[in-house]
N, C-alpha and C. Protein backbone atom coordinates (compact mmCIF):
# COMPACT_ATOMS: atom_id res chain seq x y z
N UNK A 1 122.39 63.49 35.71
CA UNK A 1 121.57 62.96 36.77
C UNK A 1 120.45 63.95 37.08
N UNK A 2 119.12 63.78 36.48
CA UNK A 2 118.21 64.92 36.72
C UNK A 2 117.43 64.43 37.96
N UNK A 3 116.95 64.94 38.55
CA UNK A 3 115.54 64.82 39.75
C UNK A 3 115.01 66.01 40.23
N UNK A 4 114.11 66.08 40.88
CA UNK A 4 113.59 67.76 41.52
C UNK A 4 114.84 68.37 41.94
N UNK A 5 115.78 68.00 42.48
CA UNK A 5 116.86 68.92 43.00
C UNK A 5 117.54 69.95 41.88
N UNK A 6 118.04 69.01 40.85
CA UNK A 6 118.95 69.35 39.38
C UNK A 6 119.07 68.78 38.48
N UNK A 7 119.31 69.21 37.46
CA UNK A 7 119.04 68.95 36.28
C UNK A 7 120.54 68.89 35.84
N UNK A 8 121.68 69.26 36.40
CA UNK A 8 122.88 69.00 36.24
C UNK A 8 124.00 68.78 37.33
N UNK A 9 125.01 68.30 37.56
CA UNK A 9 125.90 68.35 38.11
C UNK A 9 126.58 69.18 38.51
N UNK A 10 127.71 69.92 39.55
CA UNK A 10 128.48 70.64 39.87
C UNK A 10 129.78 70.63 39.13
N UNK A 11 129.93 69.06 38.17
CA UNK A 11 131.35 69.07 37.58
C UNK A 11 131.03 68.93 35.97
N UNK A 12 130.00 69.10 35.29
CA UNK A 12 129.70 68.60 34.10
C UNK A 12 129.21 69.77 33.54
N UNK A 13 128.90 71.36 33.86
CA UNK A 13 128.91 72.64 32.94
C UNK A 13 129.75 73.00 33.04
N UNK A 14 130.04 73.45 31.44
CA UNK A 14 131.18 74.20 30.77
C UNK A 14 130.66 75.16 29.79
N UNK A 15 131.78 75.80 29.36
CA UNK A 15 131.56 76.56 28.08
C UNK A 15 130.46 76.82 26.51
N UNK A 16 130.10 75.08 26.53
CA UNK A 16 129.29 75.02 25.68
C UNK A 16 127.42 75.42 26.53
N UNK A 17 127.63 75.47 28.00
CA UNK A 17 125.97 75.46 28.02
C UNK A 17 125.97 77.08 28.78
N UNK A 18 126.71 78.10 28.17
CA UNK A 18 126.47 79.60 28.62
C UNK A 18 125.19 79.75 27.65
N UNK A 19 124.65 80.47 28.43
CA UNK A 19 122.99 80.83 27.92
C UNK A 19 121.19 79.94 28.41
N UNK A 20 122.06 78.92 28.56
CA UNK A 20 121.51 77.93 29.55
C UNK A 20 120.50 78.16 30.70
N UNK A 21 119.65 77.68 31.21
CA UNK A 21 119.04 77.40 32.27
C UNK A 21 119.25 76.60 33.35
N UNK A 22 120.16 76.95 34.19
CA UNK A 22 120.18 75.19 34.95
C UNK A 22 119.60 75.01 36.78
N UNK A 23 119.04 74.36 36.91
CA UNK A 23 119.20 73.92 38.02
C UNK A 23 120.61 73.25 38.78
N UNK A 24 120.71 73.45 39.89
CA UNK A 24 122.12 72.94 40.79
C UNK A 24 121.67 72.83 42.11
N UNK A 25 122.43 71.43 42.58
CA UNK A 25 121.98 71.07 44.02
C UNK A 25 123.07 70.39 44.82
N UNK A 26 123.91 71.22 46.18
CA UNK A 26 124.78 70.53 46.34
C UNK A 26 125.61 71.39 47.30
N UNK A 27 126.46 71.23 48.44
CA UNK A 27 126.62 72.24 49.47
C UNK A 27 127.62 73.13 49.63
N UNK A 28 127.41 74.59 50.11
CA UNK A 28 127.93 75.14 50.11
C UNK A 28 129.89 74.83 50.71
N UNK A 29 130.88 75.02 49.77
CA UNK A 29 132.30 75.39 50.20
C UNK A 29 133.14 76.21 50.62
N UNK A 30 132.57 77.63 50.03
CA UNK A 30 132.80 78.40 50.42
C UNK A 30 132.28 79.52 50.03
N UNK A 31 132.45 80.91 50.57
CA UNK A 31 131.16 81.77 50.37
C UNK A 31 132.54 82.94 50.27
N UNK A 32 132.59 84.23 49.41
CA UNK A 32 133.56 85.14 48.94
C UNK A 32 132.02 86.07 49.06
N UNK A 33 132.52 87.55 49.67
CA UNK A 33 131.92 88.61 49.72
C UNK A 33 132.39 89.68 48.89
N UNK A 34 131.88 90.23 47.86
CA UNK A 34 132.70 91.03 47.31
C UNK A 34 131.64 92.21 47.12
N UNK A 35 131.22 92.81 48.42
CA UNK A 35 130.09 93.92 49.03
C UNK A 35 128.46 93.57 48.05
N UNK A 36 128.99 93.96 46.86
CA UNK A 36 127.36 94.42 46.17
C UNK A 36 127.17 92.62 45.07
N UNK A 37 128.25 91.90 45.40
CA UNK A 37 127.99 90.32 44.87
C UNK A 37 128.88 89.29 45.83
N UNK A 38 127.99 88.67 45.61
CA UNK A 38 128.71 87.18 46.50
C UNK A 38 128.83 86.28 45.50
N UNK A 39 129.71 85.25 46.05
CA UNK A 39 130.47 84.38 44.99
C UNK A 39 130.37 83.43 46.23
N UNK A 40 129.92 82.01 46.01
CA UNK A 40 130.01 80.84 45.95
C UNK A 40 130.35 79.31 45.60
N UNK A 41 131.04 78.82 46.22
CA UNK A 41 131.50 77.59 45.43
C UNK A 41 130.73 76.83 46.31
N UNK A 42 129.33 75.99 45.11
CA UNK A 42 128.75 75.27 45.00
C UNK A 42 129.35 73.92 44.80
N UNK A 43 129.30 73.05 45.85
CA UNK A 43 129.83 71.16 44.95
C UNK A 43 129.16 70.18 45.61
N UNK A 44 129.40 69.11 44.57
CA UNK A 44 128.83 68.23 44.67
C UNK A 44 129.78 66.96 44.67
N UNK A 45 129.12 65.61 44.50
CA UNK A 45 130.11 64.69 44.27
C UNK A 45 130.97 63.98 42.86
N UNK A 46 130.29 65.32 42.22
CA UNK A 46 130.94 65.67 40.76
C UNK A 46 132.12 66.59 40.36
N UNK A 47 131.98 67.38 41.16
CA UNK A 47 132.51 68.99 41.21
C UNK A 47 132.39 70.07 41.75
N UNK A 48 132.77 71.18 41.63
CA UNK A 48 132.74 72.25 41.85
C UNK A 48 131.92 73.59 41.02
N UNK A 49 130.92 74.11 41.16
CA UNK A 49 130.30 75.28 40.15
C UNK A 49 130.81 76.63 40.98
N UNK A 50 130.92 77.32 40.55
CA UNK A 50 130.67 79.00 41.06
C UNK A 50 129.76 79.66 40.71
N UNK A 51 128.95 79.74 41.79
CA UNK A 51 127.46 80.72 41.81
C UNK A 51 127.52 82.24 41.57
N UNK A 52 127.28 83.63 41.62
CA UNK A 52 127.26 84.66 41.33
C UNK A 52 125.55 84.95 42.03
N UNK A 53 125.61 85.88 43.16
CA UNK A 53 124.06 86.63 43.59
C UNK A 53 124.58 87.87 43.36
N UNK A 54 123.94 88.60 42.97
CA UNK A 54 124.06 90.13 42.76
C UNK A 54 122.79 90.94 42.95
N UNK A 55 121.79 90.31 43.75
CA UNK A 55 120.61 90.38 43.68
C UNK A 55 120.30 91.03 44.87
N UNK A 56 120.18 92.60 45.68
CA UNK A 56 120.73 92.77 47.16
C UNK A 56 119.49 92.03 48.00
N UNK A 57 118.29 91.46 48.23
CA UNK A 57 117.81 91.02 48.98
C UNK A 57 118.32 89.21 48.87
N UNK A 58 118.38 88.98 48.15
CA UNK A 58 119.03 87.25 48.12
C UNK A 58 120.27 87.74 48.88
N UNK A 59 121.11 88.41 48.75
CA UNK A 59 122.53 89.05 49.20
C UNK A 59 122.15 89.20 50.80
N UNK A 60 121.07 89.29 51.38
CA UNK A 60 120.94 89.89 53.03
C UNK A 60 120.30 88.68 53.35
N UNK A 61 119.52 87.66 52.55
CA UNK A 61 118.85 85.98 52.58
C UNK A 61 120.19 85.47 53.49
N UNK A 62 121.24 85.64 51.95
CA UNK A 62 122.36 84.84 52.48
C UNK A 62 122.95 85.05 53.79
N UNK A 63 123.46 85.93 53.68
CA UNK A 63 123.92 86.82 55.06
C UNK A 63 123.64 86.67 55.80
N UNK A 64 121.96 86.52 56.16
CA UNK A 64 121.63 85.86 57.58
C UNK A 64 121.65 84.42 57.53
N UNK A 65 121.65 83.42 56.56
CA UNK A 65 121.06 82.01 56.57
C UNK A 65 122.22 80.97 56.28
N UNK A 66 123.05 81.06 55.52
CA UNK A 66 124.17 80.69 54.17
C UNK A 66 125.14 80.57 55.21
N UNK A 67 125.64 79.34 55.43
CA UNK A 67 127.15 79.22 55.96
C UNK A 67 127.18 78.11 55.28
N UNK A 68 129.15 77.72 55.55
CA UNK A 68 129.48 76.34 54.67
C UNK A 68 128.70 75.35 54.91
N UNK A 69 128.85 74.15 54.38
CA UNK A 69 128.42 73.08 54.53
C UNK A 69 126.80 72.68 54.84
N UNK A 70 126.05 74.18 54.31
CA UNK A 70 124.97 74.51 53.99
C UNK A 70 124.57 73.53 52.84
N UNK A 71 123.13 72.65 52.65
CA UNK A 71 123.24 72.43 51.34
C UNK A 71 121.93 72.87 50.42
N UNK A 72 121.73 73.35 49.40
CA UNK A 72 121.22 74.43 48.51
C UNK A 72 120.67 74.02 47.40
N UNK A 73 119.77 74.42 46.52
CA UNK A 73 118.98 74.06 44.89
C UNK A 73 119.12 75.65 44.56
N UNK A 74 119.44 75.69 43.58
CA UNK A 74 119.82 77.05 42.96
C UNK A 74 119.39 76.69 41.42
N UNK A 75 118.38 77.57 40.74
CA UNK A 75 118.31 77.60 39.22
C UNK A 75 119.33 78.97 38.67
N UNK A 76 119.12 79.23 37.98
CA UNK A 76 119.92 80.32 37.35
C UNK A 76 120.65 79.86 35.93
N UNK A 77 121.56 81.11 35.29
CA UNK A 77 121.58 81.31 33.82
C UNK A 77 123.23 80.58 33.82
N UNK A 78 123.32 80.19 33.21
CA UNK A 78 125.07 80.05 33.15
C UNK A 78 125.24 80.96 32.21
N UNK A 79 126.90 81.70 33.08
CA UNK A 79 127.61 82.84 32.08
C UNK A 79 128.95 82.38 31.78
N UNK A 80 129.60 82.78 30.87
CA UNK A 80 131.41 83.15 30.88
C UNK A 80 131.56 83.74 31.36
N UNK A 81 132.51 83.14 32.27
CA UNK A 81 133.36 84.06 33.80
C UNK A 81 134.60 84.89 32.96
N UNK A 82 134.33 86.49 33.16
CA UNK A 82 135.35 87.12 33.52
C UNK A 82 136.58 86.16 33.22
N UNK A 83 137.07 86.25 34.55
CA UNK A 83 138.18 85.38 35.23
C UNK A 83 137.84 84.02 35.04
N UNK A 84 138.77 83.65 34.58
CA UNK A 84 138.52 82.14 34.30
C UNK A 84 139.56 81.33 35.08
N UNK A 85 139.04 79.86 35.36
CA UNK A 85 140.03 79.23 36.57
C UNK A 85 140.56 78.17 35.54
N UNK A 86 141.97 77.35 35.12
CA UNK A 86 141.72 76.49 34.74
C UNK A 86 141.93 74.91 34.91
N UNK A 87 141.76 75.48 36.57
CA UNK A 87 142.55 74.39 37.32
C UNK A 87 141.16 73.33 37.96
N UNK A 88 139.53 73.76 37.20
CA UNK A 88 138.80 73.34 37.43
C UNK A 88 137.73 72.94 36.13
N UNK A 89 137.60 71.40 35.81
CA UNK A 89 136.83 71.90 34.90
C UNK A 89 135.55 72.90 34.32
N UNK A 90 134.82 73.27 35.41
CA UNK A 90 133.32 74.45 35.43
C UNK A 90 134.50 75.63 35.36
N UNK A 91 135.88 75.61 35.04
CA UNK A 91 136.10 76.88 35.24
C UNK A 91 136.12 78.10 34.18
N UNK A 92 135.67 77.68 33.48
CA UNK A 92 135.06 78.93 32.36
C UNK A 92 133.72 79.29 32.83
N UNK A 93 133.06 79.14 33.48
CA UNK A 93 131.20 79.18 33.89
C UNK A 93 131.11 79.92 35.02
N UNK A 94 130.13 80.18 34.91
CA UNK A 94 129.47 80.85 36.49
C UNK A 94 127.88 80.54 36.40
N UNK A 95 127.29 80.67 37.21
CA UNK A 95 126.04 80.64 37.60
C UNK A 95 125.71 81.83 37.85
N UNK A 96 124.72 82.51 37.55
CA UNK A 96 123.62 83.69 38.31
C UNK A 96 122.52 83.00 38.59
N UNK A 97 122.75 83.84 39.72
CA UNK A 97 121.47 82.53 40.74
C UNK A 97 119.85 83.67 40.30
N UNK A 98 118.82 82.96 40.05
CA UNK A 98 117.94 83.69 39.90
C UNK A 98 116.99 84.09 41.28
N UNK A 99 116.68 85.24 41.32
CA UNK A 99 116.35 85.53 42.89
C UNK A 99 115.67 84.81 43.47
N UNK A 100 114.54 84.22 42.62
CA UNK A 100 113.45 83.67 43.39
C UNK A 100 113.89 82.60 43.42
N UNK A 101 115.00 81.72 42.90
CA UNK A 101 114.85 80.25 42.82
C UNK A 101 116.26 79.69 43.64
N UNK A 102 116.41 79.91 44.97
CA UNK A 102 117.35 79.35 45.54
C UNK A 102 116.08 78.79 47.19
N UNK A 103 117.09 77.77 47.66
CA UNK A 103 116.16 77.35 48.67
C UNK A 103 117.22 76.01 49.10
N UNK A 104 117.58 76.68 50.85
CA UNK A 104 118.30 76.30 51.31
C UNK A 104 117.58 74.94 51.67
N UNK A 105 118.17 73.81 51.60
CA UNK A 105 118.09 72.32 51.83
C UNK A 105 117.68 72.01 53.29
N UNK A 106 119.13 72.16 53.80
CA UNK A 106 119.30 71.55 54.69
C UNK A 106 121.19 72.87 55.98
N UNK A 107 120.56 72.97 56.94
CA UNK A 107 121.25 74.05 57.45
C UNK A 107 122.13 73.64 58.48
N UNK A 108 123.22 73.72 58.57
CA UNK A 108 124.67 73.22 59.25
C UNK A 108 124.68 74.78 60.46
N UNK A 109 124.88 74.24 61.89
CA UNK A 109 124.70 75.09 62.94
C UNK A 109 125.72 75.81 62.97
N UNK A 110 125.96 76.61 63.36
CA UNK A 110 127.35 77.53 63.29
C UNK A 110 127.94 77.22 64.48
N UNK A 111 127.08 76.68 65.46
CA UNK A 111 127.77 75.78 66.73
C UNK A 111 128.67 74.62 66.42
N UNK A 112 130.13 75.10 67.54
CA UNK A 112 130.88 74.39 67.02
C UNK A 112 130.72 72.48 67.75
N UNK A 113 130.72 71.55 67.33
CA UNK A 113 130.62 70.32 68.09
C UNK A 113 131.94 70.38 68.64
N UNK A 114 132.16 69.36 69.75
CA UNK A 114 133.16 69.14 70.58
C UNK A 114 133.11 68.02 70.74
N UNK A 115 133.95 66.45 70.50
CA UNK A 115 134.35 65.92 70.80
C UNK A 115 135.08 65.04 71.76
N UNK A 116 134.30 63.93 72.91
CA UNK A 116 135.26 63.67 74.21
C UNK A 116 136.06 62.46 73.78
């Protein structure tokens, strides 16, 4: 499913497109800090990707801007993950997000709603 957002899905890279270019569009699930890289699980209504920033000013972007249910366009390289999951199909892949090419969508308040 290509359009300005992406050029691929959250559940449809694998193993065969490491080396790749891809665009990805689709909201944040959860966000893992691991000091000098952040890890993201990117999804959509396809799947699940895992992002990789290692980039320290995208890394302080996020930090101030990036909460769940954030939703995001990210280009970047697909790699072979290290760690591999295989309880997901993207789970051989990762994304490196390229610095310049992320750009938050649409931004979910950190205020909590309340319900009467």
């Amino acid at each position: 499913m290509k359009n300005i957002y992406r050029d691929h899905n959250c559940g449809e890279l694998n193993i065969k497109n490491v080396g790749q270019n891809v665009k990805l569009a689709g909201w944040v699930q959860r966000i893992r800090n691991l000091g000098a890289m952040k890890f993201i699980d990117l999804r959509d209504e396809f799947g699940i990707t895992q992002l990789v920033i290692s980039d320290e000013e995208k890394i302080k972007d996020i930090k101030e801007n990036l909460v769940t249910e954030c939703v995001i366009c990210v280009e970047g390289k697909v790699l072979e993950r290290t760690n591999k999951n295989d309880k997901i199909p993207t789970g051989e892949i990762e994304i490196e997000v390229n610095a310049k090419m992320y750009f938050l969508l649409k931004l979910i308040q950190k205020k909590s709603i309340y319900l009467l």
